[in-house]
Protein backbone atom coordinates (compact mmCIF):
# COMPACT_ATOMS: atom_id res chain seq x y z
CA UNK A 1 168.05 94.71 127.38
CA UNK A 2 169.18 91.31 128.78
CA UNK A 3 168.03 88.98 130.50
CA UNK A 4 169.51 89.40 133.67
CA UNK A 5 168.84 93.22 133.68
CA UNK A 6 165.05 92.04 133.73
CA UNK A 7 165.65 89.40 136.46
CA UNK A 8 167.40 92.30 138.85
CA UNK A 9 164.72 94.09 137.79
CA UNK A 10 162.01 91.93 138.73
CA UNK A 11 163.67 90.90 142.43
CA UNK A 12 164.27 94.37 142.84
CA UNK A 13 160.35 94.70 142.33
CA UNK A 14 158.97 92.18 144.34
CA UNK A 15 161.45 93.33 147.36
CA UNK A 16 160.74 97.07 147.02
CA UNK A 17 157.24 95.52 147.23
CA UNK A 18 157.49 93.67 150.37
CA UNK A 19 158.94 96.14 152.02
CA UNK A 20 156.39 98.64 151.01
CA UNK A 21 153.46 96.09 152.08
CA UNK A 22 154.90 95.32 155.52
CA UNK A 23 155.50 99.25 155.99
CA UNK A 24 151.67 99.64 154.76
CA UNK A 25 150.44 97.15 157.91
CA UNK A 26 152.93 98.24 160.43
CA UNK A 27 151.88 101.73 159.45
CA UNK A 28 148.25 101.22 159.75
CA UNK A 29 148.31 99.27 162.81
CA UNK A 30 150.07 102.54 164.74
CA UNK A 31 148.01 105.05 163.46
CA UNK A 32 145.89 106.97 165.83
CA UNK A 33 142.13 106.25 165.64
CA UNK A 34 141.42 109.69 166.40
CA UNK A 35 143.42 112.86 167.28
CA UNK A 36 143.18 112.81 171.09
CA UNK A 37 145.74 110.37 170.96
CA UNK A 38 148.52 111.77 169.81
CA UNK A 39 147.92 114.09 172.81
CA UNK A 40 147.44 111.27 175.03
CA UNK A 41 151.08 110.36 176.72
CA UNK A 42 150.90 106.74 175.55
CA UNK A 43 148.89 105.09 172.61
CA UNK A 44 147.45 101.19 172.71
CA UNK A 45 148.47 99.58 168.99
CA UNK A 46 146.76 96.53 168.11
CA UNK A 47 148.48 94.60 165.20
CA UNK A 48 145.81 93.93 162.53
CA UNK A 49 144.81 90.38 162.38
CA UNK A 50 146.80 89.21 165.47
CA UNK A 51 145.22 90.48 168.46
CA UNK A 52 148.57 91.23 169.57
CA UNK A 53 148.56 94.91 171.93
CA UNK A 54 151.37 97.12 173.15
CA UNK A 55 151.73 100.68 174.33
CA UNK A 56 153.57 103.34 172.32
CA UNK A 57 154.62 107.00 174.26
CA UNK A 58 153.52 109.81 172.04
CA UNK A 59 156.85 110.40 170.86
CA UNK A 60 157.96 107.10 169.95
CA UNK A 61 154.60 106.74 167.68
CA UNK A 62 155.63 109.91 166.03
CA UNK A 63 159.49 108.30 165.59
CA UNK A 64 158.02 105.22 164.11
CA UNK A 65 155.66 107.25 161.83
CA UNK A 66 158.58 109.07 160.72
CA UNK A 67 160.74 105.97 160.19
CA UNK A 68 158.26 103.75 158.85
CA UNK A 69 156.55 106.57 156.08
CA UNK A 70 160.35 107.19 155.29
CA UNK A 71 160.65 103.51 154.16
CA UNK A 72 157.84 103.55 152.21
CA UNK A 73 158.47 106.98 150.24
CA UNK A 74 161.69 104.84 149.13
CA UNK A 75 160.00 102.11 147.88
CA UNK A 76 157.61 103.89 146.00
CA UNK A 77 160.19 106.00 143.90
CA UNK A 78 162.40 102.63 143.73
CA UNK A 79 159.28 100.84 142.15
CA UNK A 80 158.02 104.26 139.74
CA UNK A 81 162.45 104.48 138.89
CA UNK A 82 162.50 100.64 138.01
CA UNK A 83 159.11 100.62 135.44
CA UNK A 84 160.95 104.12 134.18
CA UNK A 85 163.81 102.34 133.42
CA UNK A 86 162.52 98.71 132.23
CA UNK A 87 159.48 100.06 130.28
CA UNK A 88 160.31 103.42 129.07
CA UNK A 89 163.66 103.57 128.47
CA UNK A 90 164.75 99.97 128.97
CA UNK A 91 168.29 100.64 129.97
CA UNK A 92 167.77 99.09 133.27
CA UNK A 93 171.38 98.91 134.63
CA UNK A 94 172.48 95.81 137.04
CA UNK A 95 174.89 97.84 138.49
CA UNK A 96 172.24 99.88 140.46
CA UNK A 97 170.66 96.77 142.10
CA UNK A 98 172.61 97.31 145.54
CA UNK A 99 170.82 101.41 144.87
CA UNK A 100 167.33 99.49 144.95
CA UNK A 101 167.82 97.19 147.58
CA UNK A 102 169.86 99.84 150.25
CA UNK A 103 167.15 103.12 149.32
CA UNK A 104 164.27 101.64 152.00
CA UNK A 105 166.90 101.80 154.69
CA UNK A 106 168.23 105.15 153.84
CA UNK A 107 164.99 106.44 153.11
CA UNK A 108 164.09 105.42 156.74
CA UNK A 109 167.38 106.32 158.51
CA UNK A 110 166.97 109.77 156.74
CA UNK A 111 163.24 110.37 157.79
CA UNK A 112 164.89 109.44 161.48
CA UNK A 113 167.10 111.88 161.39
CA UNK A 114 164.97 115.07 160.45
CA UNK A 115 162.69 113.96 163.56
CA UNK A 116 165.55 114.14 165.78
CA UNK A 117 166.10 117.60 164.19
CA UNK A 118 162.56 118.57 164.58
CA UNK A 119 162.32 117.62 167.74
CA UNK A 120 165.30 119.24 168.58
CA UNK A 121 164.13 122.49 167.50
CA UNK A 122 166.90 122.91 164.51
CA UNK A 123 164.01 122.18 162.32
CA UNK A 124 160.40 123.49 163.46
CA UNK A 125 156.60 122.07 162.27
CA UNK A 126 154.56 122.28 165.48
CA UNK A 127 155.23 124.15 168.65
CA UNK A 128 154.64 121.11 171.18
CA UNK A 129 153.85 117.40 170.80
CA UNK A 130 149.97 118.22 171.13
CA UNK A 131 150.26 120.84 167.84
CA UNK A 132 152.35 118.65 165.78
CA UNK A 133 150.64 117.45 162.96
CA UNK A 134 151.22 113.77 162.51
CA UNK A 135 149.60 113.82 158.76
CA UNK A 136 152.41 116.68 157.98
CA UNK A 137 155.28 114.96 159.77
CA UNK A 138 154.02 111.71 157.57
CA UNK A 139 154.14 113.46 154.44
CA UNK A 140 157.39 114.56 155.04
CA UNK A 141 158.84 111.73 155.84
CA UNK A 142 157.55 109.91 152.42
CA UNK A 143 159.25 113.00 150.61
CA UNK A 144 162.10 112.22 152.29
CA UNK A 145 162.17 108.83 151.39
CA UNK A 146 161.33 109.05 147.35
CA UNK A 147 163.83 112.18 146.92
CA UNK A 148 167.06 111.07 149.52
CA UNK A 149 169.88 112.81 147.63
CA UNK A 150 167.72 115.84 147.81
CA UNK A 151 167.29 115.45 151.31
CA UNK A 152 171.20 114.56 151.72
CA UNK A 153 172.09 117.85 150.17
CA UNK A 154 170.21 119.44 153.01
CA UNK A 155 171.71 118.29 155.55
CA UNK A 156 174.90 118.73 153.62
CA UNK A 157 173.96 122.62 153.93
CA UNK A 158 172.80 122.21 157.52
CA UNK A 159 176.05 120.88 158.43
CA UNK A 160 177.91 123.36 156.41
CA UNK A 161 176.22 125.90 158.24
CA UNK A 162 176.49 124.43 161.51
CA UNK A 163 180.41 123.35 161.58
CA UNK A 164 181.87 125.28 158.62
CA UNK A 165 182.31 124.18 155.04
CA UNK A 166 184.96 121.41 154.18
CA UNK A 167 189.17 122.43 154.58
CA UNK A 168 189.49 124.02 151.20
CA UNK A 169 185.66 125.49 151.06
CA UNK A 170 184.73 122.02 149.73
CA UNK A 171 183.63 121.13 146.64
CA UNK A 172 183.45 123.56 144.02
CA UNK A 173 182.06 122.16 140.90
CA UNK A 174 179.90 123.65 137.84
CA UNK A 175 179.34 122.59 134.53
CA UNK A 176 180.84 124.94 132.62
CA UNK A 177 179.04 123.86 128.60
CA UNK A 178 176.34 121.87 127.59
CA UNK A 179 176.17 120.96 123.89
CA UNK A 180 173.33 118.57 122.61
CA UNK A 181 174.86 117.05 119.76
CA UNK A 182 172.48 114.50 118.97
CA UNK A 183 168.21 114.36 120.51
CA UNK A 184 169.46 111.36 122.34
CA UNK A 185 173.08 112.78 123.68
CA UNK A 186 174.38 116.01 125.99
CA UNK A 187 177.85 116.53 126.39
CA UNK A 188 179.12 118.16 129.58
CA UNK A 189 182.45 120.28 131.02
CA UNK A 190 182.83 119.96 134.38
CA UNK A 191 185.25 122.31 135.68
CA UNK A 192 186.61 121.95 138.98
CA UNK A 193 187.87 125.06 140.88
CA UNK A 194 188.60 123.71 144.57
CA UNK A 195 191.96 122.44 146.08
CA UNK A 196 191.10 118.88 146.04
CA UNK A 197 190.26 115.71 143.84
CA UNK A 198 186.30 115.59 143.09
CA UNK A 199 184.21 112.31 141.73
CA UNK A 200 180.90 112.38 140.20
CA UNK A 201 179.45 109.09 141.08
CA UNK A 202 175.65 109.59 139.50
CA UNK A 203 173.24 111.98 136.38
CA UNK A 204 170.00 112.77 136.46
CA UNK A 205 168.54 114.05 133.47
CA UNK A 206 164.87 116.07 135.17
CA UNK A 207 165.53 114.00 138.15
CA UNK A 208 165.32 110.62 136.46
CA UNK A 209 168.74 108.53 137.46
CA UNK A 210 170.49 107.66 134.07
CA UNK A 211 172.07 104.34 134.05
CA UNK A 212 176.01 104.00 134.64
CA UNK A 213 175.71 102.32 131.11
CA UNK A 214 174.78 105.40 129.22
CA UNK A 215 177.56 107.52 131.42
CA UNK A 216 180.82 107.97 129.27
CA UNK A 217 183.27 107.72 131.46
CA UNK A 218 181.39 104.92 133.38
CA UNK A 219 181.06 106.25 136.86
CA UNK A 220 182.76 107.34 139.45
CA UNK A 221 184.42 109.71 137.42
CA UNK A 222 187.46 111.90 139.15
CA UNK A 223 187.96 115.24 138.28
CA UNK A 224 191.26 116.58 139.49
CA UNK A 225 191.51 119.53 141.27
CA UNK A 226 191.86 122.68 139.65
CA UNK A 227 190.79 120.56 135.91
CA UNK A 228 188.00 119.95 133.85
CA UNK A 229 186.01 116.91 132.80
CA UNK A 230 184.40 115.78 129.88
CA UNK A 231 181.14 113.91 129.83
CA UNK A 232 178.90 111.95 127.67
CA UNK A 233 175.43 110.99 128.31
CA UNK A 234 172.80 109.33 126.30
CA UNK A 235 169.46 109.75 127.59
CA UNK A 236 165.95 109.95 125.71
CA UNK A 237 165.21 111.24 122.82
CA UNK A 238 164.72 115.37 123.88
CA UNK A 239 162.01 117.40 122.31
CA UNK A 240 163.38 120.94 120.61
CA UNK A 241 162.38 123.85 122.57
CA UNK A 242 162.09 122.37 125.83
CA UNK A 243 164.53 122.83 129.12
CA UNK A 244 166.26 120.17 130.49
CA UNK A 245 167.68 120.28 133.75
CA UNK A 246 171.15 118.15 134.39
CA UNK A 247 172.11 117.27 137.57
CA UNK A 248 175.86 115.56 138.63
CA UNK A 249 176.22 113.95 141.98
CA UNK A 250 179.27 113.74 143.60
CA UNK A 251 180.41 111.25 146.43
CA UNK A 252 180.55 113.06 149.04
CA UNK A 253 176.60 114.00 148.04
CA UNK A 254 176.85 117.60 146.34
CA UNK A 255 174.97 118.34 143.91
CA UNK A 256 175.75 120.27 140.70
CA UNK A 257 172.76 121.32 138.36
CA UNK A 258 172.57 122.83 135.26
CA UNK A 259 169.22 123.50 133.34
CA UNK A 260 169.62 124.17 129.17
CA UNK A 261 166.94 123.66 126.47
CA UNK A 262 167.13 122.03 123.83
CA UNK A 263 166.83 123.64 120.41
């Protein structure tokens, strides 16, 4: 690994860090001392150490919550993807950096987004603002920060259910073979069955990202309507007898999983 794959490493630590530290206080400071509170129609937040007050409605506190744990959930799988990557199978890829540094405000922007659809009713945890559990719509909101694309594909299928799929029925993708030549390589068909150019843009071998490095062709790759692609990826060494699942994500945020074992 070189050296500036550990220095992008190591700023993408320390900021996935900082963020996660200033979403820690912020997140602290607005949290209701008790559960009256959240019934009450506005909350008084005192930030920690300043003596600084304000006054939060109910539902903004629950917004923030949202936005703030969403933040946070990023940061944490940024900083468990990055000692993966540097320590385990030190491939850390420079290419990714912008991933690390963009994933806090998607995380967030994502978690914002489900509350608007939970409070909208499209989406449904509590009843009314008194029932709605504030630990639940937390702990949401930090899984959908650490697992985004997951959380993208929903709202891929919301939308598709909502508007209609894509002209054309949208993406149609599937892997098609899976061949382990060697413990440490997979080779993939992609076949594509839909009236329009695809691109697989990221792997995941058992939802671990695999760096653009260890992709062959280096990513995005473009499989032509109505063709087939051939992929390489080197990944860890596999263990015989145990199932590996493959997933290929497209640009426009599909998803196409496959799940073999290895033998």
């Amino acid at each position: 690994m070189t050296r500036a794959a550990v220095l992008a490493a190591t700023c993408a630590s320390l900021y996935s860090i900082l963020i996660l530290s200033l979403g820690g206080y912020s997140l602290i400071s607005i949290w209701p001392a008790n559960s009256t509170e959240l019934a009450s129609n506005t909350t008084v937040v005192t930030l920690r150490g300043t003596g600084y007050s304000f006054s939060l409605g109910s539902e903004t506190l629950l917004m923030l919550v949202m936005f703030i744990v969403g933040a946070i959930g990023a940061c944490v799988f940024s900083l468990w993807a990055i000692a993966h990557h540097l320590g385990a199978q030190k491939d850390f890829d420079t290419s990714w950096f912008a991933w690390y540094l963009l994933r806090p405000f998607i995380g967030a922007g994502l978690a914002l987004i489900f509350y608007f659809l939970l409070r909208g009713g499209i989406l449904t945890i509590g009843a009314s603002l008194q029932n709605l559990n504030i630990v639940v719509v937390a702990g949401l909101s930090g899984l959908i920060g650490m697992f985004s694309e997951q959380a993208l594909h929903k709202l891929h299928e919301l939308a598709d259910t909502t508007f209609g799929a894509a002209p054309d029925g949208g993406e149609k993708l599937s892997i098609t073979n899976v061949a382990f030549t060697f413990p440490t390589t997979i080779n993939l068909v992609v076949q594509n069955t839909s009236g329009t150019d695809s691109s697989i843009t990221n792997a995941f071998l058992n939802e671990v990202a695999i760096g653009a490095s260890n992709i062959i062709p280096t990513p995005p790759i473009s499989v032509a309507k109505n063709s087939s692609a051939t992929i390489k990826l080197t990944v860890p060494e596999m263990k015989s007898g145990t199932s590996y699942t493959i997933k290929l994500v497209t640009a426009k945020a599909a998803s196409i999983v496959h799940t073999a074992t290895y033998s």
